[in-house]
C-alpha atoms as a PDB file:
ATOM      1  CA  UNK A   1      17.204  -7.646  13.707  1.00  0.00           C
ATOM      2  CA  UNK A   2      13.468  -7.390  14.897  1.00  0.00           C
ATOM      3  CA  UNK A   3      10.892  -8.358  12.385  1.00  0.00           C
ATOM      4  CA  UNK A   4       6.954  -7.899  12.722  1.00  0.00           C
ATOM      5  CA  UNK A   5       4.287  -8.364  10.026  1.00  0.00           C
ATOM      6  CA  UNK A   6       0.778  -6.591  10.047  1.00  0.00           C
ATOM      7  CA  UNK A   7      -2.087  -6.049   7.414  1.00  0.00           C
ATOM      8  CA  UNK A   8      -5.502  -4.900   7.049  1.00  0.00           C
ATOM      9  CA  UNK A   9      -8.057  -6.250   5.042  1.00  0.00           C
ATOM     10  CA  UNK A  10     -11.539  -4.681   3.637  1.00  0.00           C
ATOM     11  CA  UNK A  11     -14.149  -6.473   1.555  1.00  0.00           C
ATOM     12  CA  UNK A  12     -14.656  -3.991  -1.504  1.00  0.00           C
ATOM     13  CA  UNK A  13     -18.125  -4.264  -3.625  1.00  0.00           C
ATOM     14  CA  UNK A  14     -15.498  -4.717  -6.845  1.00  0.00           C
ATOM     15  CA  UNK A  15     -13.996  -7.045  -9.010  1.00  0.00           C
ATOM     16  CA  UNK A  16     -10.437  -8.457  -8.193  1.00  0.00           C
ATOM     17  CA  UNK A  17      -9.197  -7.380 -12.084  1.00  0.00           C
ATOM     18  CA  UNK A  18     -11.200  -3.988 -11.157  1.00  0.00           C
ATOM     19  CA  UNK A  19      -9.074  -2.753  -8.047  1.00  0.00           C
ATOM     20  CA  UNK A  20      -6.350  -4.559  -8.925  1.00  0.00           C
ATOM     21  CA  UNK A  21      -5.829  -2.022 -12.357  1.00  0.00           C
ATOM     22  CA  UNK A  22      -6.355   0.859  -9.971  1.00  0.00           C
ATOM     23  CA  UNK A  23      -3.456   0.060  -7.800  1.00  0.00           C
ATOM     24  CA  UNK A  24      -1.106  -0.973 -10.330  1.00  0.00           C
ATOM     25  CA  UNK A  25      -1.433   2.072 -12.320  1.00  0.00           C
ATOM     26  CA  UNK A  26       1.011   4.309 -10.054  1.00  0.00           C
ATOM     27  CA  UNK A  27       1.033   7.372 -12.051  1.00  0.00           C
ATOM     28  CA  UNK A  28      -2.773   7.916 -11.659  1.00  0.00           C
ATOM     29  CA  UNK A  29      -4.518   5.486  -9.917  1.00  0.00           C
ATOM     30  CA  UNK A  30      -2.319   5.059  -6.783  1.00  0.00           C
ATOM     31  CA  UNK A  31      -1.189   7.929  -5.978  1.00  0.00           C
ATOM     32  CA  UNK A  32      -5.387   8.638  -5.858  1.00  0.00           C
ATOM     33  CA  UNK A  33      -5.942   6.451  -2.701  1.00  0.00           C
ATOM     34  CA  UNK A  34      -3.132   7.782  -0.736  1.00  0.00           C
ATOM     35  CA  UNK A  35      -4.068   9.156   2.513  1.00  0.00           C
ATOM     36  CA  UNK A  36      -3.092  12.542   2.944  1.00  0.00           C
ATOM     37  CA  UNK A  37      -1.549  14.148   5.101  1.00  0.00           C
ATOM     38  CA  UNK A  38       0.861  10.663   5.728  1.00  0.00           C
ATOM     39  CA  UNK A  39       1.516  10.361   2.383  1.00  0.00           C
ATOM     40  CA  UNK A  40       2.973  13.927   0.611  1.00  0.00           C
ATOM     41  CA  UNK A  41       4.207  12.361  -2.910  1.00  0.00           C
ATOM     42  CA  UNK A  42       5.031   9.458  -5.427  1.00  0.00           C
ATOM     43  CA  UNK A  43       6.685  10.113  -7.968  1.00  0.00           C
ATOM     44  CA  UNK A  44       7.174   7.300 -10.754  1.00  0.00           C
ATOM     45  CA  UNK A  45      10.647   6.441 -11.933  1.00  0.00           C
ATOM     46  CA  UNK A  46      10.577   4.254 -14.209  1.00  0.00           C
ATOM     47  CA  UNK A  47       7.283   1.898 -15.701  1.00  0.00           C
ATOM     48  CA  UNK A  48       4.129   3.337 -14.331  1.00  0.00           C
ATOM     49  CA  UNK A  49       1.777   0.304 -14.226  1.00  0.00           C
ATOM     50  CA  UNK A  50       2.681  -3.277 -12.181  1.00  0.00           C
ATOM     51  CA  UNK A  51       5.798  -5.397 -12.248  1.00  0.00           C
ATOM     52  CA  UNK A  52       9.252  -3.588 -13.176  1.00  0.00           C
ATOM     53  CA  UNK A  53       7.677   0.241 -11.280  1.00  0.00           C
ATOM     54  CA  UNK A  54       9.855   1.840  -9.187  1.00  0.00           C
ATOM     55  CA  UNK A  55       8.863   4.501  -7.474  1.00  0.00           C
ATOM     56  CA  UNK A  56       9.797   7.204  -4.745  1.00  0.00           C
ATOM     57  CA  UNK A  57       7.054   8.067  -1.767  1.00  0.00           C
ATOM     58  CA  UNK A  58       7.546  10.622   0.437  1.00  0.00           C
ATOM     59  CA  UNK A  59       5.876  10.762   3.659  1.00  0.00           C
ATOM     60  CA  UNK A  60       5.130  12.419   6.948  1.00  0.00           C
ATOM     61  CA  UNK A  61       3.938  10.835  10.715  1.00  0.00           C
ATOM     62  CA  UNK A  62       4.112  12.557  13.528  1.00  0.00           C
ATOM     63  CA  UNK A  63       6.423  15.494  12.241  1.00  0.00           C
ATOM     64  CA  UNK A  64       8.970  12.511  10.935  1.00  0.00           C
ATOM     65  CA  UNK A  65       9.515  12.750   7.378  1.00  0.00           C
ATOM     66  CA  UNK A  66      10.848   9.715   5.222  1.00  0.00           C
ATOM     67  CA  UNK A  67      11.433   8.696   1.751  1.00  0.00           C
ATOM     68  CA  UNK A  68      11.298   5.518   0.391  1.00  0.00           C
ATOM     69  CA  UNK A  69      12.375   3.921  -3.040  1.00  0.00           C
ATOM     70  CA  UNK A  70      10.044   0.663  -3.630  1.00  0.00           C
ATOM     71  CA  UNK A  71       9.982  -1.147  -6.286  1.00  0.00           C
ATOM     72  CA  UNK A  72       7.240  -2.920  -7.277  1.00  0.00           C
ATOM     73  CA  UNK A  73       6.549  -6.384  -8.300  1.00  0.00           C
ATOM     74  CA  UNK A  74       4.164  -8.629  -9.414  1.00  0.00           C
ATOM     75  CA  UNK A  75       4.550 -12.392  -7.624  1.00  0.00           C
ATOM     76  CA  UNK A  76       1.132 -13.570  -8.726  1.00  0.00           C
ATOM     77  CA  UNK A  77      -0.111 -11.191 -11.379  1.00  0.00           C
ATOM     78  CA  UNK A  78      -3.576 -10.268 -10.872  1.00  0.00           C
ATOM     79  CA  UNK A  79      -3.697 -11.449  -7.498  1.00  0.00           C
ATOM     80  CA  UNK A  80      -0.448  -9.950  -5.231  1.00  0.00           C
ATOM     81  CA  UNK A  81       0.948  -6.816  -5.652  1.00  0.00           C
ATOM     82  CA  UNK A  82       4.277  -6.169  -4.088  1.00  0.00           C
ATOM     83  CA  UNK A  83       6.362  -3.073  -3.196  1.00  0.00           C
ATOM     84  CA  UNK A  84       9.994  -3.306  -1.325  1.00  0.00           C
ATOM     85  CA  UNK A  85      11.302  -0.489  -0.270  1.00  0.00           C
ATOM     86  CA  UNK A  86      14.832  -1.172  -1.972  1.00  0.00           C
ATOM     87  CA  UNK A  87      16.811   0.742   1.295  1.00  0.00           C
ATOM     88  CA  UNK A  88      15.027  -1.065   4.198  1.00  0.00           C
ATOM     89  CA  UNK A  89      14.028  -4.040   2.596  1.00  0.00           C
ATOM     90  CA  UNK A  90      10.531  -3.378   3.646  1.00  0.00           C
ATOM     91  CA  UNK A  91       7.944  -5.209   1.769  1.00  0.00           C
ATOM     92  CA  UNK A  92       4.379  -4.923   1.241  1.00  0.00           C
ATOM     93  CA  UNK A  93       1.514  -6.761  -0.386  1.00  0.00           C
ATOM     94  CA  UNK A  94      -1.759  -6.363  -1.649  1.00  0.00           C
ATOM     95  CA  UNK A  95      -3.217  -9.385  -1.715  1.00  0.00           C
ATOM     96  CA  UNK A  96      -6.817  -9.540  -3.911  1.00  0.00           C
ATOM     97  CA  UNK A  97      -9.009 -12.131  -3.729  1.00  0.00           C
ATOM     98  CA  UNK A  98     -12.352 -12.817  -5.023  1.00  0.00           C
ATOM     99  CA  UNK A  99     -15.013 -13.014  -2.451  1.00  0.00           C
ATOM    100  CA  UNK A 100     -19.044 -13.005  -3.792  1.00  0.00           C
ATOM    101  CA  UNK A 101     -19.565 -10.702  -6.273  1.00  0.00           C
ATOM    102  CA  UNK A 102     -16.690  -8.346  -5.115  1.00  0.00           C
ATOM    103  CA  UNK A 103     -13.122  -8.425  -3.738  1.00  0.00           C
ATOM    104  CA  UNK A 104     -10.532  -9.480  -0.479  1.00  0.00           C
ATOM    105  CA  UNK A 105      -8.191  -6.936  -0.412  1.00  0.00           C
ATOM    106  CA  UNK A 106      -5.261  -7.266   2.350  1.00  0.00           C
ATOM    107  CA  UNK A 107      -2.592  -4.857   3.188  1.00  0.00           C
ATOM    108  CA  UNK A 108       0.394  -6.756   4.586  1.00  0.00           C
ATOM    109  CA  UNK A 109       3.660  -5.605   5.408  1.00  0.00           C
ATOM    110  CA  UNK A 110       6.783  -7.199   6.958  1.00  0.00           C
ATOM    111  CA  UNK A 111       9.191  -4.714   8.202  1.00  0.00           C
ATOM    112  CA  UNK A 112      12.613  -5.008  10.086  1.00  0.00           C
ATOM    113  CA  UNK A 113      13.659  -3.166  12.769  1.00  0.00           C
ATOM    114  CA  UNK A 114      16.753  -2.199  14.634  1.00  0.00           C
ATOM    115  CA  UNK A 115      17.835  -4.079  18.071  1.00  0.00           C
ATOM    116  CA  UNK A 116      17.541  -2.267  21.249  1.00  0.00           C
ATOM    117  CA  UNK A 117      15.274   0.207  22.959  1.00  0.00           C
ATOM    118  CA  UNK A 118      15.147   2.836  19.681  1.00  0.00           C
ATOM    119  CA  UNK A 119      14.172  -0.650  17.649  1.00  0.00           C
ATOM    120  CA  UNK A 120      12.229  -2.225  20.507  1.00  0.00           C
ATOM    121  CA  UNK A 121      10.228   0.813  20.804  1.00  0.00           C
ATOM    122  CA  UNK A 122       9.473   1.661  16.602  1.00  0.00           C
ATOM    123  CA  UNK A 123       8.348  -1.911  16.869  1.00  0.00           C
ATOM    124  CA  UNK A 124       5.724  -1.281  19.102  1.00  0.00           C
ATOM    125  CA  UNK A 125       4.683   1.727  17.843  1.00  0.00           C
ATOM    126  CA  UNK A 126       4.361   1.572  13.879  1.00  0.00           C
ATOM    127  CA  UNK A 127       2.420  -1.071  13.138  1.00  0.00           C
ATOM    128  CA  UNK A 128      -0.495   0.317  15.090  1.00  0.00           C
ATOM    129  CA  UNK A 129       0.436   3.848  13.223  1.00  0.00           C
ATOM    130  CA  UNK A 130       0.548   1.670  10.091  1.00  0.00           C
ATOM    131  CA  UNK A 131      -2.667  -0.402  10.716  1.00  0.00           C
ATOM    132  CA  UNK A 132      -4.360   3.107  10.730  1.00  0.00           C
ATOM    133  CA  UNK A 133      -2.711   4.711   7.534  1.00  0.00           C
ATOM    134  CA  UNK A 134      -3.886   1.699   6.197  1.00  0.00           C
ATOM    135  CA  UNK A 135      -7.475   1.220   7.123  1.00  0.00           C
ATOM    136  CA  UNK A 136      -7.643   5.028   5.686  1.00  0.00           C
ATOM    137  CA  UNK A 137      -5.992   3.712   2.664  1.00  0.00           C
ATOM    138  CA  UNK A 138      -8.424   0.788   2.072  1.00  0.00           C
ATOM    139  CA  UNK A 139     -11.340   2.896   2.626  1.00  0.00           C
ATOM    140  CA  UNK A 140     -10.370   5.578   0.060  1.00  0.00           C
ATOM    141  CA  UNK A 141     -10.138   2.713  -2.529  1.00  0.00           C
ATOM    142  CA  UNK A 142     -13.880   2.247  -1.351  1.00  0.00           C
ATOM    143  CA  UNK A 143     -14.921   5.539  -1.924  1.00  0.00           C
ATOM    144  CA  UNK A 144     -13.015   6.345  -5.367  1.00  0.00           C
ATOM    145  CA  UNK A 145     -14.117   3.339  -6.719  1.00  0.00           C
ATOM    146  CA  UNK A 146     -17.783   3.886  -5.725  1.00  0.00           C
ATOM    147  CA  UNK A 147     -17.248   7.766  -7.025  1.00  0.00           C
ATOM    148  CA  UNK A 148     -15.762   6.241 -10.619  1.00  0.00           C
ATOM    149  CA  UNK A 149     -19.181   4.032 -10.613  1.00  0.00           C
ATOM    150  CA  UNK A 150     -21.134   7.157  -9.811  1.00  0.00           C
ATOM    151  CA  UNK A 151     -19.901   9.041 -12.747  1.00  0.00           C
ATOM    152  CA  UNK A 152     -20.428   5.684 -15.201  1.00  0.00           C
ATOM    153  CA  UNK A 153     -24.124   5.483 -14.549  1.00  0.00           C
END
């Protein structure tokens, strides 16, 4: 089996604790950063906020549609954020770190793929897909946290 890990990263004028709640809280806050149109639905199964979550995405690239089971876990609470897609075995972290006066926050995924040409070629094509889905992703934390501080003030 092929294996390749990729992330993005974005420096995010907010407290670690700050983005962290947003993305743990997957009944309101996560599903809110999504990028649409990649990502069509989460639905929470059972928790709803951090370690013990499991949850099912559904989403569309390129015409494919997938669904995924992850569930979520918490290996360094306040500081990684994990989600493993239970099928695939999947994984991705958000990794939080305090930087200045605001926050590190890294996307990083490892995900296996099949051997072969099919497996060969998914492997050189998602994680540039990914990398993109993500930087959208990253940025829309940006802008809902800046909109949340917009309506405090």
């Amino acid at each position: 089996m092929n294996t390749a890990k990729f992330q993005e990263s974005i420096y995010i004028p907010a407290s670690p604790e700050t983005v962290y709640q947003l993305l743990a809280d997957y009944r309101v806050g996560h599903p809110s950063i999504l990028p649409k149109p990649y990502f069509a639905d989460l639905r929470v199964v059972e928790g709803g906020y951090g370690d013990g979550t499991l949850i099912e995405v559904d989403m569309e690239v390129f015409g494919v549609k997938r669904s995924m089971r992850m569930q979520v876990s918490e290996p360094e609470p306040g500081h990684i954020l994990a989600e493993k897609d239970v099928d695939t075995g999947t994984e991705t972290e958000f990794i939080f770190e305090a930087q200045g006066e605001g926050c590190s926050l890294t996307i990083r995924t490892k995900m296996n793929f099949a051997d072969g040409l099919g497996g060969y070629l998914e492997k050189l094509t998602t994680p540039m897909i990914t990398r993109r889905i993500y930087r959208m992703e990253l940025q829309n934390i940006v802008a809902h946290l800046q909109e949340a501080e917009m309506k405090i003030a």
